[in-house]
C-alpha atoms as a PDB file:
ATOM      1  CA  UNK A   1      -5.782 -83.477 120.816  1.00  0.00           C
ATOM      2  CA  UNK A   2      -7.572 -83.570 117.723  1.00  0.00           C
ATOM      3  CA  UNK A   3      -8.637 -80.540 115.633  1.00  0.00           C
ATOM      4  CA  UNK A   4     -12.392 -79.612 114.408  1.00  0.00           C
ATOM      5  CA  UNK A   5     -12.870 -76.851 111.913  1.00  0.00           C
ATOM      6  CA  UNK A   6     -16.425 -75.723 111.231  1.00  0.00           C
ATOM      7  CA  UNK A   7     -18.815 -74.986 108.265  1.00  0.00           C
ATOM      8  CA  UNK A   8     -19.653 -71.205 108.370  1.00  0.00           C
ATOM      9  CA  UNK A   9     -22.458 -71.807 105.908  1.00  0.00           C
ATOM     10  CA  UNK A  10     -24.347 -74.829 107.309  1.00  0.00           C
ATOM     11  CA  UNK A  11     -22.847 -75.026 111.043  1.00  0.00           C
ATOM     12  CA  UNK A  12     -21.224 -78.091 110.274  1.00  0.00           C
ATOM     13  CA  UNK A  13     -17.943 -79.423 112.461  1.00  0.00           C
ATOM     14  CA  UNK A  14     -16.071 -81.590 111.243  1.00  0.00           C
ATOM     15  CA  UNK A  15     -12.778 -83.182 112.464  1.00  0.00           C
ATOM     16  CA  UNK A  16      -9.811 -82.992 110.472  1.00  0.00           C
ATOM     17  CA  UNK A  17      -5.996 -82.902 110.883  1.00  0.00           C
ATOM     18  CA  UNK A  18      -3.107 -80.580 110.029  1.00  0.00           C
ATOM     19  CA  UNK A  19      -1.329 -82.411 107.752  1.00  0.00           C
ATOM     20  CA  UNK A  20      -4.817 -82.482 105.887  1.00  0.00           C
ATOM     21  CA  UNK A  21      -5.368 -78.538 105.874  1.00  0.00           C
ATOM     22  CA  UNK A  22      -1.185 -77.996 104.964  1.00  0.00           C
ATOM     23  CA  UNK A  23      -1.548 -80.427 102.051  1.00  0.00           C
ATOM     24  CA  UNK A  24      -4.670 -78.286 100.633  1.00  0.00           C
ATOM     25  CA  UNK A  25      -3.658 -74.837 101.696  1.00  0.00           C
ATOM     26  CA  UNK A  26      -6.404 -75.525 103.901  1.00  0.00           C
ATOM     27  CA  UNK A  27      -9.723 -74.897 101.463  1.00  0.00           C
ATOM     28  CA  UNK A  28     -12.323 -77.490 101.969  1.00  0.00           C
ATOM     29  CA  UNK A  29     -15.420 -78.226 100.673  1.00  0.00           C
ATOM     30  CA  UNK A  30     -18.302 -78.972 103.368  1.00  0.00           C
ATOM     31  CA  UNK A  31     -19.918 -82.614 102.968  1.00  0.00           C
ATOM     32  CA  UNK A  32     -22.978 -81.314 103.919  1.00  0.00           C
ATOM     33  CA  UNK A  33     -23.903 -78.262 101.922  1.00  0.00           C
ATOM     34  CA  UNK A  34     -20.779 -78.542  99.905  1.00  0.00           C
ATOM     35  CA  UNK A  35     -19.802 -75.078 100.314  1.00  0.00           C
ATOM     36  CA  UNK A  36     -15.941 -73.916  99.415  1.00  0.00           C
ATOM     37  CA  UNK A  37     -14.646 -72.557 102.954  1.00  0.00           C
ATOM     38  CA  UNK A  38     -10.748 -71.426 104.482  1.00  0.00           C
ATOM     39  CA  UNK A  39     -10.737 -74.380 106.987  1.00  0.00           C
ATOM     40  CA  UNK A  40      -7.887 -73.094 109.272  1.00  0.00           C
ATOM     41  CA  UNK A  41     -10.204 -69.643 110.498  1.00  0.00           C
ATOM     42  CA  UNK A  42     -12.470 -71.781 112.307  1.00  0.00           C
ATOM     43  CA  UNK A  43     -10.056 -74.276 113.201  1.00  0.00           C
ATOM     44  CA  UNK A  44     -10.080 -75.547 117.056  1.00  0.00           C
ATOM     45  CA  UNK A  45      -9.341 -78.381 119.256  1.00  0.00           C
ATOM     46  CA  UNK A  46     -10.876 -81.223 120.716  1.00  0.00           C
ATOM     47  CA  UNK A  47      -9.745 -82.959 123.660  1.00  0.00           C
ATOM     48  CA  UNK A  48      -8.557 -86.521 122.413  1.00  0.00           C
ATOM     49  CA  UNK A  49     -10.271 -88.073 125.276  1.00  0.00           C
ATOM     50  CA  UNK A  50     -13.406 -86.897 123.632  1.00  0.00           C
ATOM     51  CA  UNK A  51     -13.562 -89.050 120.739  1.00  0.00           C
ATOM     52  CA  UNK A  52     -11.391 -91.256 118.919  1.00  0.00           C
ATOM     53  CA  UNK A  53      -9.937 -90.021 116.002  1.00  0.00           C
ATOM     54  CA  UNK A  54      -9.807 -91.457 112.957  1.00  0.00           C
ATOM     55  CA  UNK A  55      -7.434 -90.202 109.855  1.00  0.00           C
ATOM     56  CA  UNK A  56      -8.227 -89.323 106.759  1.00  0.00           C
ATOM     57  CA  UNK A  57      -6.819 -91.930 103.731  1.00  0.00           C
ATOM     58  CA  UNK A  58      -4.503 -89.466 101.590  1.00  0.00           C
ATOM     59  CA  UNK A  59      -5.469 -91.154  98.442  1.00  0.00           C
ATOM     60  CA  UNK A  60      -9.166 -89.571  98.375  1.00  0.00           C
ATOM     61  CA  UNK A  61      -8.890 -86.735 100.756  1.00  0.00           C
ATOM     62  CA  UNK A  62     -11.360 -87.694 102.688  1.00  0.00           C
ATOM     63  CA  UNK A  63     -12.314 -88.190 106.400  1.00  0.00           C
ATOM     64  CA  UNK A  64     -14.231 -90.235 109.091  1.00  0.00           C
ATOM     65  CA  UNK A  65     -15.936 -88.079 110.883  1.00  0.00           C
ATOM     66  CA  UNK A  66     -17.656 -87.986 114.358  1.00  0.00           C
ATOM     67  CA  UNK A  67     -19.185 -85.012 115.975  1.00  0.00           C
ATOM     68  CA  UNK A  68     -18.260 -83.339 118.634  1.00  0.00           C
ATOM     69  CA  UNK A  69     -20.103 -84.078 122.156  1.00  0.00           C
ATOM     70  CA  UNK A  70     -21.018 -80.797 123.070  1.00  0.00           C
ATOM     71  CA  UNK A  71     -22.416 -79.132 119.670  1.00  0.00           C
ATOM     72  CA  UNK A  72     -21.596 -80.744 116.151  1.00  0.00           C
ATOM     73  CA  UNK A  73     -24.062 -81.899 113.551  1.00  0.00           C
ATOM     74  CA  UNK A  74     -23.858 -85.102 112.199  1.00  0.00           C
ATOM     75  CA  UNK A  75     -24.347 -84.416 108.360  1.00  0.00           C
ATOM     76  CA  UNK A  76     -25.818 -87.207 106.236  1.00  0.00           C
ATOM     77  CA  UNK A  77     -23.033 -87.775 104.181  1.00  0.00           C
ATOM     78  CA  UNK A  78     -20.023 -86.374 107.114  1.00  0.00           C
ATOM     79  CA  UNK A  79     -17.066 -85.662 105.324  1.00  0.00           C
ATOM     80  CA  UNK A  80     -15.380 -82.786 103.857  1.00  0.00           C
ATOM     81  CA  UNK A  81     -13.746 -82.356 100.679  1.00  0.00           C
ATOM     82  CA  UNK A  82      -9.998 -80.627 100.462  1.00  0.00           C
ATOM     83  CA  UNK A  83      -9.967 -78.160  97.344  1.00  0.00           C
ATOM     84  CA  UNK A  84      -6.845 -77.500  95.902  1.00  0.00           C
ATOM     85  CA  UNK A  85      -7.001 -73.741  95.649  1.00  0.00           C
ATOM     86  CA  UNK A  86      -6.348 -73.673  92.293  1.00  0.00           C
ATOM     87  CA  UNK A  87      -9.956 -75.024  91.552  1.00  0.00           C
ATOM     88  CA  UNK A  88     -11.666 -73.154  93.666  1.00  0.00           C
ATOM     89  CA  UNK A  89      -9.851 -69.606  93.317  1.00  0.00           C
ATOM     90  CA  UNK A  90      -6.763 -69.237  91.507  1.00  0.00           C
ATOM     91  CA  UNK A  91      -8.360 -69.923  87.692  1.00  0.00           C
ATOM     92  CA  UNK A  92     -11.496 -66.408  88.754  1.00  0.00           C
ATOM     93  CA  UNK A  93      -8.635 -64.539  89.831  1.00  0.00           C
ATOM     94  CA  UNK A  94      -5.690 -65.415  87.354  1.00  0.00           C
ATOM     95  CA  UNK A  95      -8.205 -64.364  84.660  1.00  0.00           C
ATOM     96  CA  UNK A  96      -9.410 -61.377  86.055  1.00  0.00           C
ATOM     97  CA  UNK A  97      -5.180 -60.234  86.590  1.00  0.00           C
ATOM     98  CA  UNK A  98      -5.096 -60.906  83.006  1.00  0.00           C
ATOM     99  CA  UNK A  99      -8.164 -59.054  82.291  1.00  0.00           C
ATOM    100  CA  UNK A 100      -6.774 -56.011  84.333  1.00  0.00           C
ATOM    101  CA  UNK A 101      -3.015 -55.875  82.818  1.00  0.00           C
ATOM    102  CA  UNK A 102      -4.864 -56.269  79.479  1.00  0.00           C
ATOM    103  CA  UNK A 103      -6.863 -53.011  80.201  1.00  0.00           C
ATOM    104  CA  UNK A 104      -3.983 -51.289  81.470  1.00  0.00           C
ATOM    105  CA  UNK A 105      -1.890 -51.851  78.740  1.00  0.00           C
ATOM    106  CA  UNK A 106      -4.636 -50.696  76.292  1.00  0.00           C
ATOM    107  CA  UNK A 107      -4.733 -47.498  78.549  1.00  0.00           C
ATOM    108  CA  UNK A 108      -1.253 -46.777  78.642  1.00  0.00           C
ATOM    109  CA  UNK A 109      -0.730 -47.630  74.514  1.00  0.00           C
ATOM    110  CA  UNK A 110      -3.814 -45.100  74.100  1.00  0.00           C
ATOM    111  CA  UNK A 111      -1.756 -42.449  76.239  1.00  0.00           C
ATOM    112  CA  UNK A 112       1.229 -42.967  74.793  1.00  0.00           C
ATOM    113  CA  UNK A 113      -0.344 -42.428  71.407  1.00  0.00           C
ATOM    114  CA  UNK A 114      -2.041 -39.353  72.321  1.00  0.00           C
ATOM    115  CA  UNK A 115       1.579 -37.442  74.106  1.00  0.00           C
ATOM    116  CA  UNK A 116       3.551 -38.720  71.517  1.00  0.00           C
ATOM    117  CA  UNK A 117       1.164 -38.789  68.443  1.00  0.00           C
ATOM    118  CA  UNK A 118       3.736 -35.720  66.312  1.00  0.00           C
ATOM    119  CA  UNK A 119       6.558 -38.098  66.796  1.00  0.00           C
ATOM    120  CA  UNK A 120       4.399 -41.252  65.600  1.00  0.00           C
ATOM    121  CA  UNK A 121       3.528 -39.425  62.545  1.00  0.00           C
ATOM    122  CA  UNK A 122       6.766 -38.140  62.003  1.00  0.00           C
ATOM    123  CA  UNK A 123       8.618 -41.635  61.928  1.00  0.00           C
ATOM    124  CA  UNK A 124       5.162 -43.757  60.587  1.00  0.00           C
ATOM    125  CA  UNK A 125       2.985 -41.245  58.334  1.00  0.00           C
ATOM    126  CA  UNK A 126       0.641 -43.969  57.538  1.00  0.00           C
ATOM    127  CA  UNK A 127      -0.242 -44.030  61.312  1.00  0.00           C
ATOM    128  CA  UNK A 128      -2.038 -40.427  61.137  1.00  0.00           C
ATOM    129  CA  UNK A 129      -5.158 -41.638  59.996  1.00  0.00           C
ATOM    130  CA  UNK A 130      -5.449 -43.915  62.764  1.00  0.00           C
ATOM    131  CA  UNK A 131      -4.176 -41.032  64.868  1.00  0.00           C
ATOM    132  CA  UNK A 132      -6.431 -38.640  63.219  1.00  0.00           C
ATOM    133  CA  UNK A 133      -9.557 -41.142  64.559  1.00  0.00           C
ATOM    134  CA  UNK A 134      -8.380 -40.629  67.842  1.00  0.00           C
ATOM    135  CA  UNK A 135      -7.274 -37.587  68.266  1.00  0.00           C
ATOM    136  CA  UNK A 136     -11.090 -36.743  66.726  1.00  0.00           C
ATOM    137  CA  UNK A 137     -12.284 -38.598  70.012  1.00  0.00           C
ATOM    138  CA  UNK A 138     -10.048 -36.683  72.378  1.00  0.00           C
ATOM    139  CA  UNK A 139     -10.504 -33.402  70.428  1.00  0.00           C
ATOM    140  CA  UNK A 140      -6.760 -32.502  69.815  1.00  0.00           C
ATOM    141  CA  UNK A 141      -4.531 -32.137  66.775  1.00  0.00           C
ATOM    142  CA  UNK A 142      -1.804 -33.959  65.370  1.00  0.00           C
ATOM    143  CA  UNK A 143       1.433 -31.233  64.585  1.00  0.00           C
ATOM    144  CA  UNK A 144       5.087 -32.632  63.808  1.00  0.00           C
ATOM    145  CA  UNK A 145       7.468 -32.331  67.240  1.00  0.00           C
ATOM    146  CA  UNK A 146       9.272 -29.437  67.688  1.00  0.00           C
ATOM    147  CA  UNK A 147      13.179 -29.618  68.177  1.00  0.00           C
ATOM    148  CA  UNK A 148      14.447 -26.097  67.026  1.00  0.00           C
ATOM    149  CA  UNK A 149      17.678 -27.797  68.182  1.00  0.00           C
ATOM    150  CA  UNK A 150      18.065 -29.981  64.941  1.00  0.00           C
ATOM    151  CA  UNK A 151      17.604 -26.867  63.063  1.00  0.00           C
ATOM    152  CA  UNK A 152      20.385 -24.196  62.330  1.00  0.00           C
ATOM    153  CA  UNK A 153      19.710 -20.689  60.825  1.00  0.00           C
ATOM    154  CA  UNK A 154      22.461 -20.908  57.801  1.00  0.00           C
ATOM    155  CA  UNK A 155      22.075 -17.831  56.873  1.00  0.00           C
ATOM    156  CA  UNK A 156      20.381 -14.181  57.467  1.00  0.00           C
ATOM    157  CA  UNK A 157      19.995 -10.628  56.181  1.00  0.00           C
ATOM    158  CA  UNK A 158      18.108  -7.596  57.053  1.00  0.00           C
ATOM    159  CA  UNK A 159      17.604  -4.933  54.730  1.00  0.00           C
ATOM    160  CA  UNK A 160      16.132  -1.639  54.255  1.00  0.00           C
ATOM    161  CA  UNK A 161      13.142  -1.909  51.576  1.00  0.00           C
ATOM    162  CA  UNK A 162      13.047   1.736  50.286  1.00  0.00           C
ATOM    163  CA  UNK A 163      15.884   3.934  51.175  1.00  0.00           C
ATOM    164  CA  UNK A 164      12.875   6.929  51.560  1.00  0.00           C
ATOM    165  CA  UNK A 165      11.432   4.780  54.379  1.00  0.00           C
ATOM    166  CA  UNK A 166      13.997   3.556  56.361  1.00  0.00           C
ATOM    167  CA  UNK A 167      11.488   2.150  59.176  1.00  0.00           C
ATOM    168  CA  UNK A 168      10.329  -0.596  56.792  1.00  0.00           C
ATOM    169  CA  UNK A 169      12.750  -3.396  56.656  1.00  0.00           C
ATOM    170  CA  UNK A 170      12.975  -7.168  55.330  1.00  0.00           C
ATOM    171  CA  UNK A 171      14.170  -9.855  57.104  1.00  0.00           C
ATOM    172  CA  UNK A 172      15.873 -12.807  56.257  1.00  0.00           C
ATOM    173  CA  UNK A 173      16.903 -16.323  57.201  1.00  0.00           C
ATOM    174  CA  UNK A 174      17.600 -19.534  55.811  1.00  0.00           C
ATOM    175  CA  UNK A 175      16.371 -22.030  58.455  1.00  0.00           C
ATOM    176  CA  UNK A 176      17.983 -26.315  57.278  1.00  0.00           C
ATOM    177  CA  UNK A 177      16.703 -29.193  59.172  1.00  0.00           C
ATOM    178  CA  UNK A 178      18.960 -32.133  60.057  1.00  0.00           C
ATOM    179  CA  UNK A 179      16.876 -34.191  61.269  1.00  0.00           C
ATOM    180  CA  UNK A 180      16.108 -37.757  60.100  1.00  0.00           C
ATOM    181  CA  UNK A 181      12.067 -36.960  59.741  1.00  0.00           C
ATOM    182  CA  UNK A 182       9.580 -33.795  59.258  1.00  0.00           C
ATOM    183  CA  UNK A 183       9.828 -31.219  61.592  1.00  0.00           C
ATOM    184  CA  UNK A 184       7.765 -28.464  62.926  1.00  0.00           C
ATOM    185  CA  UNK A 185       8.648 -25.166  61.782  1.00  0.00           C
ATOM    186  CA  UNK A 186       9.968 -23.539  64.795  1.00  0.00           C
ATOM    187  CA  UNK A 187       8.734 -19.701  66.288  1.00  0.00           C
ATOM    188  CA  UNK A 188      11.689 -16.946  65.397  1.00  0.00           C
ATOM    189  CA  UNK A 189      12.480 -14.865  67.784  1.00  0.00           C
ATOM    190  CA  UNK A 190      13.340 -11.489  66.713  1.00  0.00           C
ATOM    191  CA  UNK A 191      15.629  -8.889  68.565  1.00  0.00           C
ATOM    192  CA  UNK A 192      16.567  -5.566  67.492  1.00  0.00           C
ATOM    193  CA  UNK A 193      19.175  -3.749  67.909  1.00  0.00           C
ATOM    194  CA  UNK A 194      20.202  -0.025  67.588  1.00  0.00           C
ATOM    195  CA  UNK A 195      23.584   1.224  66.834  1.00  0.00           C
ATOM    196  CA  UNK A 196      25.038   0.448  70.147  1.00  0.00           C
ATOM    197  CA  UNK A 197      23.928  -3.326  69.940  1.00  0.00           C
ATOM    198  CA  UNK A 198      21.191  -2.499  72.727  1.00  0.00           C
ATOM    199  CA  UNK A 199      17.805  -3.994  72.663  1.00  0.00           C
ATOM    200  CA  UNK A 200      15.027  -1.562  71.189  1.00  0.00           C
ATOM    201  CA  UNK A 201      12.096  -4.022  70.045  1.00  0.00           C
ATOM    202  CA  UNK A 202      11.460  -7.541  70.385  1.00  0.00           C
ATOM    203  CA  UNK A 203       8.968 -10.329  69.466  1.00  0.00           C
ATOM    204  CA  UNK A 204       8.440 -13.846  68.544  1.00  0.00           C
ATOM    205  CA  UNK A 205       6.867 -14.834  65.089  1.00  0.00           C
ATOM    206  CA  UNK A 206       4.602 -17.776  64.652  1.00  0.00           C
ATOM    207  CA  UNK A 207       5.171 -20.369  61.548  1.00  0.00           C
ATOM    208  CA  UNK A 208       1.751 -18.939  60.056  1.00  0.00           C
ATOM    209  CA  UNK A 209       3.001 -15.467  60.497  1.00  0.00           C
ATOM    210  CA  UNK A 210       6.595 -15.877  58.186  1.00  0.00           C
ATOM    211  CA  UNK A 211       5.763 -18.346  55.774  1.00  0.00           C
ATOM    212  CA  UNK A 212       2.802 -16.235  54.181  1.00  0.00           C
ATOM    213  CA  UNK A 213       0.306 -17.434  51.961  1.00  0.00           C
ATOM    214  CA  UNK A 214       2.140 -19.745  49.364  1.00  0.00           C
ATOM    215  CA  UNK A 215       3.193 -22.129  52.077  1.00  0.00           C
ATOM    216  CA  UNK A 216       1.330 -24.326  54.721  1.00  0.00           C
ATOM    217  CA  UNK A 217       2.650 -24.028  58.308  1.00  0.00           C
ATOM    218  CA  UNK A 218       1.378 -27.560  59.261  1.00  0.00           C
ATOM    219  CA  UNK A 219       3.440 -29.327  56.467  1.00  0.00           C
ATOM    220  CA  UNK A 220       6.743 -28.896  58.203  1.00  0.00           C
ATOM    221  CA  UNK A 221      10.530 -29.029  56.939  1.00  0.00           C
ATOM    222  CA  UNK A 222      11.456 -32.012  55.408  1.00  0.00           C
ATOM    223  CA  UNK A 223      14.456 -34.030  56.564  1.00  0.00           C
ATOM    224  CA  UNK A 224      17.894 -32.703  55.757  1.00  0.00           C
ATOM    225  CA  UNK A 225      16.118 -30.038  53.809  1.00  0.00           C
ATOM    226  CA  UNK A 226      16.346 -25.729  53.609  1.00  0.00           C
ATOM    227  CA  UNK A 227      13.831 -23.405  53.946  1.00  0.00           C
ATOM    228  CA  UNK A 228      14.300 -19.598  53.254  1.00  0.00           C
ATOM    229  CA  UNK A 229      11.789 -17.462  55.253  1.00  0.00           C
ATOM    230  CA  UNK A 230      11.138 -13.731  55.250  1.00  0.00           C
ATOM    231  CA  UNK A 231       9.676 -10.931  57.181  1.00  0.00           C
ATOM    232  CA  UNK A 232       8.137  -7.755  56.542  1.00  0.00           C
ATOM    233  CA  UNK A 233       8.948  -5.502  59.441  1.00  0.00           C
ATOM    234  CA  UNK A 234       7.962  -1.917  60.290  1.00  0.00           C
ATOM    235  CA  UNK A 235      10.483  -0.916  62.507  1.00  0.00           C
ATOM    236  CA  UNK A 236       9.316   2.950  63.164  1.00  0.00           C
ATOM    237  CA  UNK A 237      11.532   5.006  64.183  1.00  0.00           C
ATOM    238  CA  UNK A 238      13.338   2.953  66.400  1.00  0.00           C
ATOM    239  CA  UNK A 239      16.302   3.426  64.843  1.00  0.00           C
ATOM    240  CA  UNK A 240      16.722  -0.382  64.550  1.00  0.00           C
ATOM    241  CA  UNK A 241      20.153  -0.896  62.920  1.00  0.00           C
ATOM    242  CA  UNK A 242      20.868  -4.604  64.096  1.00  0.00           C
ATOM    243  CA  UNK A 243      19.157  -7.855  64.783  1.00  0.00           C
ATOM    244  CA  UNK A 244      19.600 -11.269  66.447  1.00  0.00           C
ATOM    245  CA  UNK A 245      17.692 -14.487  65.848  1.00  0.00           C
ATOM    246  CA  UNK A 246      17.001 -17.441  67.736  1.00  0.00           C
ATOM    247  CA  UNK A 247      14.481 -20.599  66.794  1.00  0.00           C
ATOM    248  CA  UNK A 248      11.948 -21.686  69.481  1.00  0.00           C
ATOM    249  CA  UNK A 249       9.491 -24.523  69.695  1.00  0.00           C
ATOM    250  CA  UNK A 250       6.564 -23.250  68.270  1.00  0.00           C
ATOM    251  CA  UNK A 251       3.780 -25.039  70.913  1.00  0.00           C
END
């Protein structure tokens, strides 16, 4: 038996054999309109009594070819051309991969930036006005991370302002950072207490709100360093005696 595989541009058979196809990975290239083709999906076979069939050298990849006695076109110049796939397809498609993991790794660098752009600035400030560019683009804002956890509350006090009006009290805390780079200030959350340690008010106080006017909420605490906050508070008469503080992230 003796195989045929068939042009599905031109309509072109041509015979060929397996060893041919296997050595190729079975793209040919049509001797008659020279079109690039998968030779094995129209592969079929011819009775050897047929024809006699003549093999192709291995040296030019090329074949003798007769046509088939029931249907197949004798081409002017009958013999097909084995591709190696690597010239016809594998150089389009390896550059388009590396056009595609290029892309994606331009994507996920841009995302990464963008979740992680307070931490970026943090460890690399001269990275913010690169950061600054982009967050411009996606319309967001670049604040140090929070981790109230690398901060401890050394120290606080709350005290009556003026004996005549015991509802008005000051609060404070000093708040030390031991962390490496700038942090957020964190939120302070504010409980207090009555005589009986039981809960009578509570509320949680923004950077903006504590640090008043002489100091800018966005600038953060520096790394290993204090900050002493304070708190005007008009307690009422909620006989507030007591308080307890926590820190919490801030956004």
């Amino acid at each position: 038996m003796s195989m045929i595989t068939t042009c599905p541009a031109c309509g072109t058979s041509f015979r060929v054999t397996p060893q041919q196809l296997q050595a190729h990975h079975g793209t040919v290239r049509c001797g008659h309109c020279a079109h690039v083709f998968d030779g094995f999906q129209s592969l079929a076979t011819q009775p050897a009594d047929a024809v006699t069939e003549t093999e192709l050298p291995a040296t030019t990849v090329q074949s003798a070819i007769e046509p088939s006695p029931a249907a197949i076109v004798e081409p002017p110049e009958p013999a097909p051309q084995f591709v190696m796939p690597a010239e016809a397809v594998a150089v389009p498609k390896q550059r388009g991969l590396t056009f595609g993991i290029a892309l994606m790794l331009v994507a996920l660098t841009v995302q990464a930036a963008f979740f992680w752009r307070g931490d970026i600035v943090a460890n690399a400030p001269t990275l913010r006005p690169q950061l600054e560019k982009l967050c411009a683009l996606l319309r967001c804002t670049i604040a140090l991370p929070q981790q109230p956890r690398q901060i401890t509350i050394e120290g606080s006090d709350m005290q009556v302002i003026d004996p005549a009006a015991p509802g008005f009290v000051v609060l404070t805390a000093t708040l030390r950072s031991h962390a490496t780079t700038p942090l957020g200030y964190p939120a302070l959350d504010v409980v207090l207490t009555n005589n009986d340690d039981h809960t009578v008010a509570r509320r949680v106080f923004l950077p903006a709100e504590y640090l008043g006017n002489g100091k800018d909420a966005h600038a953060g605490i520096a790394p290993n360093a204090e900050v002493t906050v304070r708190l005007n508070l008009d307690t009422g008469d909620l006989g507030a005696a007591g308080f307890r503080l926590d820190l919490l992230p801030a956004s």
